[in-house]
Protein backbone atom coordinates (compact mmCIF):
# COMPACT_ATOMS: atom_id res chain seq x y z
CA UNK A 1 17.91 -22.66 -17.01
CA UNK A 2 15.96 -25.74 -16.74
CA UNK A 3 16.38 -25.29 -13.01
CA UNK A 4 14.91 -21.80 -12.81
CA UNK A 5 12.24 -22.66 -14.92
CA UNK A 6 10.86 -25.64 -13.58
CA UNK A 7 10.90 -24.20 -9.98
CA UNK A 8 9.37 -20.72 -10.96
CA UNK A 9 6.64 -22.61 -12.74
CA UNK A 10 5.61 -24.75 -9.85
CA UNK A 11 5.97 -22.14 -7.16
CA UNK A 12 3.72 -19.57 -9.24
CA UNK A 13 1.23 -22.83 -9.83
CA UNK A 14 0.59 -23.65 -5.84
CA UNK A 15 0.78 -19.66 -5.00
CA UNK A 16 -2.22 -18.81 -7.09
CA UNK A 17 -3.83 -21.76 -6.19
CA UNK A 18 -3.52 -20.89 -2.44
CA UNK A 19 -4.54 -16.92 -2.61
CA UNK A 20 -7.00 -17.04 -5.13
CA UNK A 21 -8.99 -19.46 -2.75
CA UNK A 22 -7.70 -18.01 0.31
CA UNK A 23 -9.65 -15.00 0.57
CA UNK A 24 -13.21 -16.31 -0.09
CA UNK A 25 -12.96 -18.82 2.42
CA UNK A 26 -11.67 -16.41 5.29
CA UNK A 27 -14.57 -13.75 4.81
CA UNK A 28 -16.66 -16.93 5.41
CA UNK A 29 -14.95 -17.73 8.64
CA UNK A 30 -15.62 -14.54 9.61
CA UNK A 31 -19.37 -14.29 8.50
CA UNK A 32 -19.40 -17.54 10.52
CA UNK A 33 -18.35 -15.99 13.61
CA UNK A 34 -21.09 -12.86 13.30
CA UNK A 35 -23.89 -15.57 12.59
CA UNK A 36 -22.56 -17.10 15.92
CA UNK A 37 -22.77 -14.08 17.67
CA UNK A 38 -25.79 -12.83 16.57
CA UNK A 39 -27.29 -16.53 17.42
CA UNK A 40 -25.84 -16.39 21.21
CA UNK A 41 -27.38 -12.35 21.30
CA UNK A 42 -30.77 -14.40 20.14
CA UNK A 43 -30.13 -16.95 23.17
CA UNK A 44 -29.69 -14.67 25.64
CA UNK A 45 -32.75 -12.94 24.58
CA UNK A 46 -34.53 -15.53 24.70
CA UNK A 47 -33.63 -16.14 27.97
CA UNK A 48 -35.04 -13.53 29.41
CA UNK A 49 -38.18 -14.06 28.20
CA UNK A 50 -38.35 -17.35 29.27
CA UNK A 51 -38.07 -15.97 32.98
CA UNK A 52 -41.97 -15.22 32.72
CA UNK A 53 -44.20 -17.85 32.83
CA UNK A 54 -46.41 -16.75 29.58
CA UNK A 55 -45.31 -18.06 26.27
CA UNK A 56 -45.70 -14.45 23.76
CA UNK A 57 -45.19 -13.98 20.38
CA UNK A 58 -42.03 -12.18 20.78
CA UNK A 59 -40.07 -15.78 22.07
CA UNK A 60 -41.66 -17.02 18.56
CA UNK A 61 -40.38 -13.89 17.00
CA UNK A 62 -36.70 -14.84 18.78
CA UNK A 63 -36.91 -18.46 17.75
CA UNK A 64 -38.24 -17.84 13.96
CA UNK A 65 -34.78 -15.27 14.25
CA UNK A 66 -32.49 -17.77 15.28
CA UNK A 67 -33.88 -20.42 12.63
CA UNK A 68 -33.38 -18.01 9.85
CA UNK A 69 -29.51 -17.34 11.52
CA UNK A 70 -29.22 -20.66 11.93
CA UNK A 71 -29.94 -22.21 7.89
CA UNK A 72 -28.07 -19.28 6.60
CA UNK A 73 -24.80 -20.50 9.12
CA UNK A 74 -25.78 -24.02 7.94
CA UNK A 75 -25.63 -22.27 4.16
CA UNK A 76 -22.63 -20.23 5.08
CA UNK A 77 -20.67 -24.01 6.15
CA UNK A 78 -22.13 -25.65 2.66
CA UNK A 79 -20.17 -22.70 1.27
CA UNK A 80 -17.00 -23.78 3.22
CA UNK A 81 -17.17 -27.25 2.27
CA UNK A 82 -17.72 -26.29 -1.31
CA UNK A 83 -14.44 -24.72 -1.50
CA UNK A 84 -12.54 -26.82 0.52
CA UNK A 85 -13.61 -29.90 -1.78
CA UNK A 86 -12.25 -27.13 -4.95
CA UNK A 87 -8.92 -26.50 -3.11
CA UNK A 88 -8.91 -30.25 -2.40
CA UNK A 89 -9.49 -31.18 -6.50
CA UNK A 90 -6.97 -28.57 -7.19
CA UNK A 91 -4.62 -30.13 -4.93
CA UNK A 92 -5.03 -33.50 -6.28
CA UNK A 93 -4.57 -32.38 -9.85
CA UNK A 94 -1.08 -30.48 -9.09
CA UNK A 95 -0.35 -33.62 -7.18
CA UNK A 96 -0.78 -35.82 -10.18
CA UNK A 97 0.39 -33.20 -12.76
CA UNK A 98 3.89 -32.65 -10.25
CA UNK A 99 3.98 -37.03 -10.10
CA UNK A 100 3.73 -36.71 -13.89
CA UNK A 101 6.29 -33.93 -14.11
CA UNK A 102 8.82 -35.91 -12.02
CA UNK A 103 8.26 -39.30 -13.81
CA UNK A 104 9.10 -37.12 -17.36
CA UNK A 105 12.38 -35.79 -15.58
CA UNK A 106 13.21 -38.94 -13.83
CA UNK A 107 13.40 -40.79 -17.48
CA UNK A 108 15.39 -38.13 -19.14
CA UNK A 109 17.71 -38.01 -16.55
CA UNK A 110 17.74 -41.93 -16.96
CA UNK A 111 18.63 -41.49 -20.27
CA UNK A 112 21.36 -38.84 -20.07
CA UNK A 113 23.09 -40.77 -17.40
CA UNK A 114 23.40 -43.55 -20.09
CA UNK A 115 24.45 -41.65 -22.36
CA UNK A 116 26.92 -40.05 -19.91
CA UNK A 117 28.11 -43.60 -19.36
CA UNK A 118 29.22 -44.04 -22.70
CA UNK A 119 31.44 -40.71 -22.43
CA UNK A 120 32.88 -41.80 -18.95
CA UNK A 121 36.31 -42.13 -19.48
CA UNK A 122 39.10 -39.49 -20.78
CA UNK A 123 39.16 -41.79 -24.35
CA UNK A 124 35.47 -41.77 -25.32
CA UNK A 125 35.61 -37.67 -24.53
CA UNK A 126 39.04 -37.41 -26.69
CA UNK A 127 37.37 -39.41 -29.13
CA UNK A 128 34.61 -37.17 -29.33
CA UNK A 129 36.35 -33.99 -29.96
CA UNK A 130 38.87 -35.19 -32.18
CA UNK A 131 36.58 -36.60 -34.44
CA UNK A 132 35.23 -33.15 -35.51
CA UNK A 133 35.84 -32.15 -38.69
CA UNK A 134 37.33 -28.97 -37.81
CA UNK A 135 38.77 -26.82 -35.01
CA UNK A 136 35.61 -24.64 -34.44
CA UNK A 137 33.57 -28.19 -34.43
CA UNK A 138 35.53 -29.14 -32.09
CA UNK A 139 35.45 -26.05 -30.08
CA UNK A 140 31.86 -26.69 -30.23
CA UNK A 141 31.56 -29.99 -29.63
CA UNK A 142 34.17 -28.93 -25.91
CA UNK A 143 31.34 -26.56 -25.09
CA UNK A 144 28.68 -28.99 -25.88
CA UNK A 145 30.21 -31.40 -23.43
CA UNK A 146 30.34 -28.69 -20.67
CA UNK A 147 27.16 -27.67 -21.36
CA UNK A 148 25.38 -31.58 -21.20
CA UNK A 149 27.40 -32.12 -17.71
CA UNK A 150 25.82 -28.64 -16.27
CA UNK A 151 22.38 -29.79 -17.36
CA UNK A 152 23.10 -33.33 -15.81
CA UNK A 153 23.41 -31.49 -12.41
CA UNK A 154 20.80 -29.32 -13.04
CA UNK A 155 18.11 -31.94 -13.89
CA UNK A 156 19.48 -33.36 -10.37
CA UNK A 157 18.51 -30.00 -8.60
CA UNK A 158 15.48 -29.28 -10.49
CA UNK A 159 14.37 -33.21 -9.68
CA UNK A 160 15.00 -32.36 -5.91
CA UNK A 161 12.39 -29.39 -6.07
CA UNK A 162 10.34 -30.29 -7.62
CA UNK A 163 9.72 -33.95 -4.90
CA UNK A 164 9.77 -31.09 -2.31
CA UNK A 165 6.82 -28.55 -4.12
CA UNK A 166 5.38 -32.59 -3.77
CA UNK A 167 5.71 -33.41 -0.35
CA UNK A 168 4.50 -29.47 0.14
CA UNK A 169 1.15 -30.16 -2.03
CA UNK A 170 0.62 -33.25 -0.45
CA UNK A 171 1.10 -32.04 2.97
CA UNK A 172 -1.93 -29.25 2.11
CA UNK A 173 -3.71 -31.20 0.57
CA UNK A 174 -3.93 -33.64 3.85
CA UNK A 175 -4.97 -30.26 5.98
CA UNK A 176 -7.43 -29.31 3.57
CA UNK A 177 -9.02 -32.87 3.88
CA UNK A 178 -8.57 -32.60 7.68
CA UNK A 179 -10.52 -28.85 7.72
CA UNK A 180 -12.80 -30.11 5.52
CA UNK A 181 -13.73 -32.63 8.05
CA UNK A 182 -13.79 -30.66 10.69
CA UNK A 183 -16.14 -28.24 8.68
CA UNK A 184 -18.77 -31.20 7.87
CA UNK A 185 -18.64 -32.26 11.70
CA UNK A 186 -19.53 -28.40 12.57
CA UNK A 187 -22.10 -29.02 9.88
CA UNK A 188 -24.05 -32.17 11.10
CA UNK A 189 -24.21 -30.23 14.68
CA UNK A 190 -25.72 -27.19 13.50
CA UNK A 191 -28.16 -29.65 11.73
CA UNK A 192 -28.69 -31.45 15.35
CA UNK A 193 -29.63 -28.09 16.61
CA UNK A 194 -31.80 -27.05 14.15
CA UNK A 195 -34.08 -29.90 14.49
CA UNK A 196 -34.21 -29.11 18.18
CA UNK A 197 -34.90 -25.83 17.58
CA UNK A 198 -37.83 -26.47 15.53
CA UNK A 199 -39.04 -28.51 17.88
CA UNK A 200 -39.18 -25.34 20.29
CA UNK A 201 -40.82 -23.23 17.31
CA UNK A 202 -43.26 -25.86 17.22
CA UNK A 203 -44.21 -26.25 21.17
CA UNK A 204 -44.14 -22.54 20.88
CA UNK A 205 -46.55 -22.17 17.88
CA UNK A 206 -49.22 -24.90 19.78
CA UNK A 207 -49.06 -22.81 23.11
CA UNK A 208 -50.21 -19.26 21.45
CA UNK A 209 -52.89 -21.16 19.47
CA UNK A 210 -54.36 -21.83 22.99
CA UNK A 211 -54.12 -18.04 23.83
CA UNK A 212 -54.91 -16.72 20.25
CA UNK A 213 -58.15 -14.61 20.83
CA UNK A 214 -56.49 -13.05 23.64
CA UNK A 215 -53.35 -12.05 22.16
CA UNK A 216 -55.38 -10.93 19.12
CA UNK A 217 -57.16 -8.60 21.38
CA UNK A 218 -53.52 -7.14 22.53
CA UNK A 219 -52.32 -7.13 18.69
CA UNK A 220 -55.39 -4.95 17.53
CA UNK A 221 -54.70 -2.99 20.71
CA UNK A 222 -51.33 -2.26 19.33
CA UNK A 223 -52.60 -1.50 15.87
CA UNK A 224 -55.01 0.80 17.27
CA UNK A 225 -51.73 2.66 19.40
CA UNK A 226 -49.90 2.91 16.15
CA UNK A 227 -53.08 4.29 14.25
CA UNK A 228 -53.58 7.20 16.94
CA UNK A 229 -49.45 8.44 16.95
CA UNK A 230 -49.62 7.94 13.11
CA UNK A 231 -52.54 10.55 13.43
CA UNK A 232 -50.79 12.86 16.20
CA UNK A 233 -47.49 12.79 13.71
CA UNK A 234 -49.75 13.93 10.89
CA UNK A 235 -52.12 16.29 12.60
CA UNK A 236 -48.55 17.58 14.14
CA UNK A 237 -46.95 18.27 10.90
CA UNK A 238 -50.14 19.28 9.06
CA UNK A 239 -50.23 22.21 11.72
CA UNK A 240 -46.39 23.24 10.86
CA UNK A 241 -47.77 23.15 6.98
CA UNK A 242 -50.96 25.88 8.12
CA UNK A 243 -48.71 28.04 10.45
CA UNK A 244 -45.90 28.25 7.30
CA UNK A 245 -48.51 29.28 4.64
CA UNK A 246 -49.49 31.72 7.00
CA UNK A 247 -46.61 33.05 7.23
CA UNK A 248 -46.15 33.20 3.70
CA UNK A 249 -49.48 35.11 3.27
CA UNK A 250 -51.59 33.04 2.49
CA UNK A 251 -55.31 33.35 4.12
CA UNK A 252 -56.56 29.79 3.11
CA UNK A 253 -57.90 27.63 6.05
CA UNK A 254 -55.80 25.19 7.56
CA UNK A 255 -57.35 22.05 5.58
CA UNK A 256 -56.47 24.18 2.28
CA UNK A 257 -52.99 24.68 3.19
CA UNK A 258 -52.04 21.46 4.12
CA UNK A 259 -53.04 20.87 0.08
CA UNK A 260 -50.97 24.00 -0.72
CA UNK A 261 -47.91 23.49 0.96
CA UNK A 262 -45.82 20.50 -0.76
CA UNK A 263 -42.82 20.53 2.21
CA UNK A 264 -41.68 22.35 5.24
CA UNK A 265 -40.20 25.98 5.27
CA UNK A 266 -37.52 25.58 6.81
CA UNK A 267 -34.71 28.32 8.64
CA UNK A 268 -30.92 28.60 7.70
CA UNK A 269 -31.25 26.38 11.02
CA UNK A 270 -33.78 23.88 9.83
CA UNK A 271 -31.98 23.36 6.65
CA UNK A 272 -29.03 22.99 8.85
CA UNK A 273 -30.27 20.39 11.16
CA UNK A 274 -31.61 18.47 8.56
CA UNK A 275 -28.16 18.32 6.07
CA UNK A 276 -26.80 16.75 9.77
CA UNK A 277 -29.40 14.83 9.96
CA UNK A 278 -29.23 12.93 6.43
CA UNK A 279 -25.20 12.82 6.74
CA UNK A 280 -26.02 10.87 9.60
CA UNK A 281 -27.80 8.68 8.04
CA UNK A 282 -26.55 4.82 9.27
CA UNK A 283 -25.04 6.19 11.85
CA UNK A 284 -27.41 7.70 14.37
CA UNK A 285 -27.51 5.95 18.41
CA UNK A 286 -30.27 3.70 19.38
CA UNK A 287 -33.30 5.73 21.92
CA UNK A 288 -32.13 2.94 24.50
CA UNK A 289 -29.17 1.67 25.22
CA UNK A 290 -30.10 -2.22 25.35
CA UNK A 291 -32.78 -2.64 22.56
CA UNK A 292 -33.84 -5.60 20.71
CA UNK A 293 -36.52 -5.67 17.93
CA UNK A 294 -39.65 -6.72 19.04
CA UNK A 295 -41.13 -5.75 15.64
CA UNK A 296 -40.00 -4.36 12.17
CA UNK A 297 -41.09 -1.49 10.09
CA UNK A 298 -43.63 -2.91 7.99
CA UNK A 299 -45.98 -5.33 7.28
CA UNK A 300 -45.75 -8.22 9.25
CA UNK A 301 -47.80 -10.98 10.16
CA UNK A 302 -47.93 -11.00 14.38
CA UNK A 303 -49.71 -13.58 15.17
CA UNK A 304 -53.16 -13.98 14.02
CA UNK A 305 -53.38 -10.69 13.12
CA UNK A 306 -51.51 -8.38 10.20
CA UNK A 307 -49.54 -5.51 11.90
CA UNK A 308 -48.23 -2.08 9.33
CA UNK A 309 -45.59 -0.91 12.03
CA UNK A 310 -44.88 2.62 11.23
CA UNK A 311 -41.53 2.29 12.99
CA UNK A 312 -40.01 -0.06 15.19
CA UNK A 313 -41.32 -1.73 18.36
CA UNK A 314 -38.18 -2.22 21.01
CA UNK A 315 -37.93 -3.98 23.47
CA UNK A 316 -35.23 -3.30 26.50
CA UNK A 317 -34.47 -3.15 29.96
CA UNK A 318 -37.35 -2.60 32.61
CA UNK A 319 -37.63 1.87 33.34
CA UNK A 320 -34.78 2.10 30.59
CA UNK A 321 -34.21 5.60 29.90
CA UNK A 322 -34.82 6.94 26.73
CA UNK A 323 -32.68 9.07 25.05
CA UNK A 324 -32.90 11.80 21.76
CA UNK A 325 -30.99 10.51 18.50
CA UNK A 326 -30.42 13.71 17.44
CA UNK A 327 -30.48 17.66 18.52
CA UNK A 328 -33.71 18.94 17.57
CA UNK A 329 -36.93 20.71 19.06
CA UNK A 330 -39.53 19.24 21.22
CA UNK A 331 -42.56 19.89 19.25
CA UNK A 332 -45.22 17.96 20.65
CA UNK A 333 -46.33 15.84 23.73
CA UNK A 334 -49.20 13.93 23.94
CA UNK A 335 -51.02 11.05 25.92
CA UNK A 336 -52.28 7.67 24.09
CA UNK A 337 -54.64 4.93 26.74
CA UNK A 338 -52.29 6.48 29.44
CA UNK A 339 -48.78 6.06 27.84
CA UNK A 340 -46.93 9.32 26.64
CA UNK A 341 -45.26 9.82 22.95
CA UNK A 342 -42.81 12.64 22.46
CA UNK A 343 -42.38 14.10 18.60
CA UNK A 344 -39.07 16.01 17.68
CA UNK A 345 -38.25 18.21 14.89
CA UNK A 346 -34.81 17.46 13.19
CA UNK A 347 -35.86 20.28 10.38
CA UNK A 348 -38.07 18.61 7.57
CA UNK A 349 -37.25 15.41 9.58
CA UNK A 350 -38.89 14.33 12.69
CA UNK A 351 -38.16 11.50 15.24
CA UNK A 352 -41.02 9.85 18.14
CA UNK A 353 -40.52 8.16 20.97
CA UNK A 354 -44.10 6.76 21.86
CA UNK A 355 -44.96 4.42 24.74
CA UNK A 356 -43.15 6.29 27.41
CA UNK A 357 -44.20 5.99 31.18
CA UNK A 358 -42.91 9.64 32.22
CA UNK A 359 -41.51 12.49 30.09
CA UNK A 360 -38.30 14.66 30.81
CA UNK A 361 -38.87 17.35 28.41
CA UNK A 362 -41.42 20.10 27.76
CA UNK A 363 -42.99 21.08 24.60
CA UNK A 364 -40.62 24.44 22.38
CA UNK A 365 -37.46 22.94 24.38
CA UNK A 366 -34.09 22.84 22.37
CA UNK A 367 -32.40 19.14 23.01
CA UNK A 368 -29.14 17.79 22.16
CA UNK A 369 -28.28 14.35 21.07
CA UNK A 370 -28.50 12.04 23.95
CA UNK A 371 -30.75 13.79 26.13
CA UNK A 372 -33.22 11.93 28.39
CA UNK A 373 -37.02 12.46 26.73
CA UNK A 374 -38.50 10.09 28.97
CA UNK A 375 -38.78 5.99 30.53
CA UNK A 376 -40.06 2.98 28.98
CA UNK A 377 -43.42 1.50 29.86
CA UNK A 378 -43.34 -1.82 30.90
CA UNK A 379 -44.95 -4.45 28.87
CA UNK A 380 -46.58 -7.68 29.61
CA UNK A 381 -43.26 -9.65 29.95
CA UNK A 382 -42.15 -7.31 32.33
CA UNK A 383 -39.34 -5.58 30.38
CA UNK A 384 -39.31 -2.14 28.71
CA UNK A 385 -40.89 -1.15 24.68
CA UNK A 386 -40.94 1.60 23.12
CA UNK A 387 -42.65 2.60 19.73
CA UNK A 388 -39.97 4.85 17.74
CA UNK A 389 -41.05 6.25 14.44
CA UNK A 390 -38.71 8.36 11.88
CA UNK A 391 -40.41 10.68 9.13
CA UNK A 392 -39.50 12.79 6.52
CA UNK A 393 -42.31 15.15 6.85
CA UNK A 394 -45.28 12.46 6.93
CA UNK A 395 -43.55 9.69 5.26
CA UNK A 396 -42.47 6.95 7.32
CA UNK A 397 -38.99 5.79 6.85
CA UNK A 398 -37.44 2.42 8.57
CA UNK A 399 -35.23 3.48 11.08
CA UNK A 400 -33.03 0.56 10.94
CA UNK A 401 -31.54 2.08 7.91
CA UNK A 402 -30.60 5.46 9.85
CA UNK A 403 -29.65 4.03 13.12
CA UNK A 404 -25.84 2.05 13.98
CA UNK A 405 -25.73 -1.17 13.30
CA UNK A 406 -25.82 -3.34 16.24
């Protein structure tokens, strides 16, 4: 009994001591490894745009990314350490609680082997039973003696596992010390690079300062862009809103209906589309097949100058070929300071590929998912952007929330 207990107890201690910090510590291993990938995708990127011999604010863009990746790996290892020092404490308490639990056994033991001395021969057992008063004392005084030698041999075993759940706690907690040293090393590096990679920020940061009136020229350029396809998108769908209260009978002007008409009618296949479209949500393909973010939806500071991004700015490959997210109908083309932007209808929903160097579709056309709408203008580094906008009607959304994750 004694046995079973004392092993049980100890084996149930260290096994819910293991898995209950197991799990935490993996899914930060593994958020490790993403940050480290994402950081090398950042690298290569930059890269690239290191090939050109003008600093831009998009290498400051990459290098502000892989700071932020790299304090929130250097966050992700404080983590690790954190509960590598807990599973170390731990350790070191069942390793002192176990010592203490095998000191208390060791003396009992002690003590029942003297007092198994004094019954060692055949005369002190007689003895023993035939000094009971009666023959059921007796009886129970036989069975007492059988009893006290079984637990004599079971202390023995239960001793013996319990030195070995020892030697087992000790031996983890020596690995846990060793990982956590590992970790700390892995720690102090990412440190080393960090400082370095300020360093680049900074060198970065003092170049553009030197070029800041120019690039705020390009900057209010790009605001301007944005501006005239916000305008198109709205002018666009504020048509859609006169020709459907037209339909409906309505003989207002077209400023008046725009007022009138709250949403979109839309056809069995309009409403049809669009259910697609929403289940889709988080899951719809990228317009190009290599893309990196130049810049967010938003409001973001480029720069010297404050940029409200209706959409997202990509960057890619030089005459990348861009491609429809969805199936849809080509509902407007139109030229901006010589660069082409392409608006489809996904029902109520409606995506745009702007900043396009040729177009592959014509205005009415049905498209599928996937098909070519056009090529990439190249920008001043020399690689491919694209503007790509997402509404619901004319409110903007952020497409990063309806596209895959990369």
């Amino acid at each position: 009994m004694l046995k079973w207990m004392a092993t049980s107890f100890l084996t149930l201690v260290i096994t819910v001591t293991l898995h209950a910090q197991q799990p935490a510590g993996e899914d930060l291993k593994q958020q490790q490894i993403a940050l480290q990938r994402e950081i090398d995708e950042l690298n290569n990127s930059l890269k690239d745009q290191k090939k050109h011999t003008r600093v831009s604010i998009r290498q400051l863009e990459l290098v502000k990314q892989k700071l932020r990746l790299r304090e929130q790996a250097i966050k992700n290892i404080n983590r690790q350490v954190n509960i590598l020092e807990g599973n170390i404490g731990k350790s070191k308490n069942g390793i002192d609680s176990l010592k203490d639990r095998l000191d208390t056994m060791k003396a009992q033991y002690a003590r029942n082997i003297v007092y198994a001395y004094k019954l060692r021969n055949n005369y002190g057992f007689l003895n023993f039973i035939f000094s009971a008063t009666s023959f059921t004392d007796a009886y129970r005084r036989a069975q007492y003696f059988r009893a006290y030698h079984q637990y004599c041999e079971d202390q023995v075993e239960a001793i013996k596992n319990t030195q070995k759940l020892l030697a087992g706690k000790i031996t983890g907690f020596e690995l846990a010390r060793r990982e956590k040293d590992a970790v700390i090393q892995k720690q102090e590096k990412q440190l080393e690079v960090l400082e370095e990679e300020k360093k680049v920020k900074h060198a970065i940061v003092k170049d553009l300062k030197t070029r800041e009136k120019e690039i705020a020229r390009e900057l209010n350029a790009k605001k301007s862009a944005y501006k005239k396809v916000m305008s198109a998108i709205t002018n666009t769908i504020g048509d859609m809103y006169a020709a459907d209260a037209k339909l409906s009978g309505s003989a207002a002007s077209g400023t008046r209906a725009k007022k009138e008409v709250k949403k979109l009618e839309l056809t069995p296949e309009g409403k049809r589309i669009s259910g697609s479209f929403e289940d889709n949500k988080g899951q719809l393909p990228w317009p190009v097949e290599k893309a990196s973010i130049k810049t967010r939806f938003g409001r973001s500071q480029q720069g010297p100058v404050i940029i409200n991004n209706p959409g997202l700015t990509i960057e890619t490959e030089p005459n990348a070929t861009v491609k429809a997210i969805f199936e849809g109908e080509v509902v407007r083309i139109f030229d901006i300071e010589g660069a082409w932007s392409v608006i489809v209808r996904h029902g109520k929903y409606f995506s745009v590929y702007s900043n396009l160097q040729s177009v592959s579709v014509s205005r009415t056309q049905k498209i599928v998912a996937g098909q070519t709408v056009g090529v990439a203008v190249r920008n001043g580094e020399g690689n491919g952007e694209i503007d790509f906008i997402i509404t619901q009607e004319t409110k903007n959304l952020d497409p990063e929330k309806w596209l895959k994750k990369k």
